[in-house]
Structures are given as C-alpha cells and as structure tokens.
C-alpha atoms as a PDB file:
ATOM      1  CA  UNK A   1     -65.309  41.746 -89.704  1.00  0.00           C
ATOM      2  CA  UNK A   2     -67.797  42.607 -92.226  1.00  0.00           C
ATOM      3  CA  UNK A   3     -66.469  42.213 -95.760  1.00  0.00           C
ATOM      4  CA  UNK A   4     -68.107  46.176 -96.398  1.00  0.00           C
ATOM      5  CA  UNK A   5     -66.106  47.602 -94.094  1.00  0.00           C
ATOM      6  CA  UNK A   6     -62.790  46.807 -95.214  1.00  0.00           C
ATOM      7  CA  UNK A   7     -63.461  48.598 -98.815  1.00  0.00           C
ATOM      8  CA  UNK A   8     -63.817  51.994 -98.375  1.00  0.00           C
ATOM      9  CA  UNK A   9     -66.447  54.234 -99.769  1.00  0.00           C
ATOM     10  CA  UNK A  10     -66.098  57.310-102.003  1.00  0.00           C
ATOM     11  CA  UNK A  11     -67.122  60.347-100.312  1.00  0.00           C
ATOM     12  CA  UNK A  12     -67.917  62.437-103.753  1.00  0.00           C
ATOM     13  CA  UNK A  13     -71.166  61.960-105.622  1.00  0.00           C
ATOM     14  CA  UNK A  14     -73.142  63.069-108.737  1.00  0.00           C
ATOM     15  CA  UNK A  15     -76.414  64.960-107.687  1.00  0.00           C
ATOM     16  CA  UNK A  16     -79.360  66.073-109.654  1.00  0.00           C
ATOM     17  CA  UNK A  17     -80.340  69.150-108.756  1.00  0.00           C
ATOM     18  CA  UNK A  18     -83.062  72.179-109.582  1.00  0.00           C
ATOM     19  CA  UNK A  19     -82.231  75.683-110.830  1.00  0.00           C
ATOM     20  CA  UNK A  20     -83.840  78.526-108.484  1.00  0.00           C
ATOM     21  CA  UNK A  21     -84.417  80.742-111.846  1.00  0.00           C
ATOM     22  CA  UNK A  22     -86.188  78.807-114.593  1.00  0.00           C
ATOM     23  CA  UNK A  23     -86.472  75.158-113.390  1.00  0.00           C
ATOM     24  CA  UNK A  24     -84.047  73.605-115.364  1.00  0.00           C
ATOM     25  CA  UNK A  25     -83.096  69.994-113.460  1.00  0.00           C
ATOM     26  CA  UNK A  26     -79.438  69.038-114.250  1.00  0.00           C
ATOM     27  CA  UNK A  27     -76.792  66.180-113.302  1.00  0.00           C
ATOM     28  CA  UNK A  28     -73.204  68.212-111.384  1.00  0.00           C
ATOM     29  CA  UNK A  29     -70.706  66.141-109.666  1.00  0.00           C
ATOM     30  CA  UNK A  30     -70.224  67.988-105.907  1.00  0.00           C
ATOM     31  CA  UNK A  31     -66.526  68.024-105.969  1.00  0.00           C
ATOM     32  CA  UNK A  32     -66.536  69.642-109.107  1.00  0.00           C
ATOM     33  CA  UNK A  33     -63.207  71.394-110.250  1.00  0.00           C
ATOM     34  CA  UNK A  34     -65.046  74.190-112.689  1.00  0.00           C
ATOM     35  CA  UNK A  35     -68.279  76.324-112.214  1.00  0.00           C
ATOM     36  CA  UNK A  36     -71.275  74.774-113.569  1.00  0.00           C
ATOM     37  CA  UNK A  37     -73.957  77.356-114.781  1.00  0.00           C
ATOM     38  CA  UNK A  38     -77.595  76.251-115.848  1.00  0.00           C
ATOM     39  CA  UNK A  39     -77.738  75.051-119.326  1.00  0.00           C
ATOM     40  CA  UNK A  40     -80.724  76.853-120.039  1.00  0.00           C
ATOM     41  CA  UNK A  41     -80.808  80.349-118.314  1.00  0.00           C
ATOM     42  CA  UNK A  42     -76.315  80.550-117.062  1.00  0.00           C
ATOM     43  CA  UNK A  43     -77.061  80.993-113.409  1.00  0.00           C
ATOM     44  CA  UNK A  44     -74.627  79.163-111.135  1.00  0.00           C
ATOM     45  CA  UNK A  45     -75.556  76.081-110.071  1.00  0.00           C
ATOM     46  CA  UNK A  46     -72.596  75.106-108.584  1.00  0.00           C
ATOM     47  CA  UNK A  47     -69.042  77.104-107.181  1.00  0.00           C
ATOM     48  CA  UNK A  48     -65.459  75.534-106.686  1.00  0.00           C
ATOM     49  CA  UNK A  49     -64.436  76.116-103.110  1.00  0.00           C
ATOM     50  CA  UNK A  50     -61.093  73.788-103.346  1.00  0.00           C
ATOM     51  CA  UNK A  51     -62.739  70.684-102.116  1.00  0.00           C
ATOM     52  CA  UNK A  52     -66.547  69.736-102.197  1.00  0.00           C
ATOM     53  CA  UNK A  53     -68.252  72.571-103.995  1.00  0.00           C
ATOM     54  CA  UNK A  54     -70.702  75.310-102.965  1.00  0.00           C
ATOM     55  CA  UNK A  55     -74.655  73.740-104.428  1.00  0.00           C
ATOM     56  CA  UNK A  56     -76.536  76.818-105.256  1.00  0.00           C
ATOM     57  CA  UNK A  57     -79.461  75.316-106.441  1.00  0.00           C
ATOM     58  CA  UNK A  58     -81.914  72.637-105.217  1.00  0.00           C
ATOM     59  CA  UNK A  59     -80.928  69.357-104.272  1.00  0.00           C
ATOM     60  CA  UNK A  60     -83.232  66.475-105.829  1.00  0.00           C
ATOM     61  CA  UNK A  61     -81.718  63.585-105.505  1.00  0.00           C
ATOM     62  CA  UNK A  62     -77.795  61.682-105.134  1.00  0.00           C
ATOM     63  CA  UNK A  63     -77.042  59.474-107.245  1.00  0.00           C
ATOM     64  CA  UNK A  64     -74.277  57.895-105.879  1.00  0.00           C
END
C-alpha cells in the first residue's frame, strides 16, 4: 500500500478567482462560512450554501 493513500486529503481549498464587474482578482476559501463581496466594487463573489459555497465569479486558479 502506497504510503499516500493511507493519509487522507482535504477536500476544501483556497481559490483565486476574477470578479465579473470590475476585474478585481481575489484569494476566497470555497467552504467559506460568510459571504465574501469584491473588495473593490461589493459584488458577491462568493455565497454560503451550508457546505462548499456557491463561486460567483471566475475561477483562476486552486491553490490547494
């Protein structure tokens, strides 16, 4: 047995993602417990749904 697949891997991540209204690129977590809004223009990037969150805006990249 591989020594990787006895230690399990988180299934959360931090993601850098794109607002849709002005641009703004910005590091959310996707299991977020609270709203995060753009710091630049306030539109909703992300929206609690109890578990992994709702992404509104663009994914770029995971980082983890």
């Amino acid at each position: 047995m591989d020594a990787k697949s006895l230690v399990p891997q988180p299934g959360s991540k931090f993601l850098r993602v794109k607002c849709s209204k002005c641009g703004n690129e910005q590091i959310v977590f996707d299991r977020s417990q609270v709203a995060v809004n753009c710091s630049v223009c306030e539109e909703p990037l992300l929206i609690v749904k109890g578990g992994k969150s709702e992404i509104k805006a663009e994914i770029l990249e995971s980082l983890g």
